[in-house]
Protein backbone atom coordinates (compact mmCIF):
# COMPACT_ATOMS: atom_id res chain seq x y z
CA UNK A 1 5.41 8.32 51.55
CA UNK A 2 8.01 9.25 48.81
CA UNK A 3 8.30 5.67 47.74
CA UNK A 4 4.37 5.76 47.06
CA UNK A 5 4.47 8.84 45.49
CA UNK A 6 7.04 7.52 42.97
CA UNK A 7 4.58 4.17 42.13
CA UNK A 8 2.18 6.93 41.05
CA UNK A 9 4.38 9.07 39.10
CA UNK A 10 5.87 6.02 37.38
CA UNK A 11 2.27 4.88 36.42
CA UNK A 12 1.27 8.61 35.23
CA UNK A 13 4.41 8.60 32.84
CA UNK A 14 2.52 7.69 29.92
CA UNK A 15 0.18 10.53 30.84
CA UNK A 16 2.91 13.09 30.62
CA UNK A 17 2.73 14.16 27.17
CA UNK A 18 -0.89 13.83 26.71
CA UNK A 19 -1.18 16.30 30.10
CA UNK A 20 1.17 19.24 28.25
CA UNK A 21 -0.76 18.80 24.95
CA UNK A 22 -3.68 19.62 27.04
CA UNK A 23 -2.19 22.14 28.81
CA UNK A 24 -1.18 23.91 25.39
CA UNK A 25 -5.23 23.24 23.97
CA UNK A 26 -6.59 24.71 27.37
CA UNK A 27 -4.01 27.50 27.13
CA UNK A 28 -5.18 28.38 23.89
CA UNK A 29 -8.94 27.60 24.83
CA UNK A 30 -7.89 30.76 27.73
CA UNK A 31 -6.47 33.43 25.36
CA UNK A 32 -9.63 32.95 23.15
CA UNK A 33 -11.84 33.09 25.95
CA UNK A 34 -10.06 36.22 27.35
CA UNK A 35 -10.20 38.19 23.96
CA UNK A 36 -13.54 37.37 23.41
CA UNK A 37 -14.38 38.13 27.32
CA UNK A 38 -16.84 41.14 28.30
CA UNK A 39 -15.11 43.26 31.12
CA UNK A 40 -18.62 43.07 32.82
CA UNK A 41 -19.10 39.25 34.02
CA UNK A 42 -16.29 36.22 33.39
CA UNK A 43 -17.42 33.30 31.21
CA UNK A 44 -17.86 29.89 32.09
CA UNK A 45 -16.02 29.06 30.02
CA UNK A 46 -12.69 31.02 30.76
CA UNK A 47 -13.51 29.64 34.76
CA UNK A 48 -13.07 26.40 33.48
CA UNK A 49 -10.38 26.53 31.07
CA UNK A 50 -8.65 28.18 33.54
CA UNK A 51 -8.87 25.49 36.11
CA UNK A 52 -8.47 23.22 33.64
CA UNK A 53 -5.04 24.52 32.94
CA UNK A 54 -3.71 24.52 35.89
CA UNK A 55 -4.77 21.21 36.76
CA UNK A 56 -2.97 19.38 34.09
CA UNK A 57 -0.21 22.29 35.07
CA UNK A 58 0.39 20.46 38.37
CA UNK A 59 -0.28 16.65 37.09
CA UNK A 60 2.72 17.01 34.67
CA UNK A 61 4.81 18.73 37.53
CA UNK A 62 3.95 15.90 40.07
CA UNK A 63 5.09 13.25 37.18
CA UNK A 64 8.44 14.84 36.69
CA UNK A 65 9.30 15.77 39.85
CA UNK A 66 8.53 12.38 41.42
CA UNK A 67 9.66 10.38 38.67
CA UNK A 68 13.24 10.23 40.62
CA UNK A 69 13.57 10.09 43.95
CA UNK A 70 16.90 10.41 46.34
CA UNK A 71 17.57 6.93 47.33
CA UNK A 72 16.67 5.60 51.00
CA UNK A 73 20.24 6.59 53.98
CA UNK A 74 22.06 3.40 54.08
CA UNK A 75 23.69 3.25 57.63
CA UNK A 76 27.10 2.10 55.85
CA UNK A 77 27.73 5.48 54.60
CA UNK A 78 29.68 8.17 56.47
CA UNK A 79 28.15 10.57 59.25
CA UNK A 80 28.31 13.40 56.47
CA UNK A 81 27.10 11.77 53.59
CA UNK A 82 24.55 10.24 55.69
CA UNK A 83 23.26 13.76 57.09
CA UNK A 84 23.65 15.06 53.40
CA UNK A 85 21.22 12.67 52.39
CA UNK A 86 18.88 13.52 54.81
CA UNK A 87 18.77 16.64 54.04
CA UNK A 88 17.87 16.12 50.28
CA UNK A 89 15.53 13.60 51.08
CA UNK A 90 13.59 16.10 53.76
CA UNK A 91 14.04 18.80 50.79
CA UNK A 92 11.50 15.94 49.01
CA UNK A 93 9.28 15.45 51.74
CA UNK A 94 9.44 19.24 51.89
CA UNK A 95 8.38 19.30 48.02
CA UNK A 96 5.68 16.88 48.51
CA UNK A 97 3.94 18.74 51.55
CA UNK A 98 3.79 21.89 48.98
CA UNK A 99 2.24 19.57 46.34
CA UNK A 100 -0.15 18.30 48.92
CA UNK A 101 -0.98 21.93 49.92
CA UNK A 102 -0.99 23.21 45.98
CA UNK A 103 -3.25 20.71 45.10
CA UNK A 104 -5.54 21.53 48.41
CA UNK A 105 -5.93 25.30 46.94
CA UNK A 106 -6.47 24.31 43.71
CA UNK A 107 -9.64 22.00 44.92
CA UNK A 108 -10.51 25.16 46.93
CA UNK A 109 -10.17 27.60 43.87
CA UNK A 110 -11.82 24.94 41.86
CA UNK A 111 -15.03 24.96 44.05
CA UNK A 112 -15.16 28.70 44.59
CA UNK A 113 -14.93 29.17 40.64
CA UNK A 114 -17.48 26.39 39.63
CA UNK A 115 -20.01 27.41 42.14
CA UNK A 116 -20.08 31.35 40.74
């Protein structure tokens, strides 16, 4: 799972920049839309920027965080370094199961804020 998680991180690089120049244009798209907001009823538009944001938010952090991953336990290596190992890479499964479950609420927040 890691492993195939890296492939896609490594093909997103070149999306990395282009993802926090967005994030700093929908950013800015939010403040506007929250200084020019009514206290009565949210706009679209600040819905949208919002999600928006936080979208590109958690592509960039899914490129950088999986852009290195621990290396597979080699059974050469001693009983400690081998459980060390382990351990960090269950700390990355660990990471990618709160990815997995970020990117599940943001689909959820997405639909409850586009269907208003």
């Amino acid at each position: 799972m890691l492993f195939r998680l890296h492939q896609l991180a490594r093909r997103l690089w070149p999306l990395r920049r282009a993802c926090l120049a967005l994030v700093l244009v929908s950013a800015v798209m939010l403040m506007f839309f929250t200084l020019s907001e009514t206290p009565a009823a949210p706009s679209r538009g600040l819905r949208l920027s919002l999600l928006f944001t936080l979208w590109m938010l958690l592509l960039y952090s899914f490129i950088h965080v999986f852009q290195r991953i621990p290396s597979p336990v080699l059974p050469a290596l001693p009983w400690w370094e081998r459980a060390r190992q382990r351990v960090y890479l269950w700390c990355y499964y660990l990471l990618a199961v709160c990815v997995l479950v970020a990117a599940l609420l943001l689909v959820n927040v997405s639909l409850k804020l586009w269907l208003l």
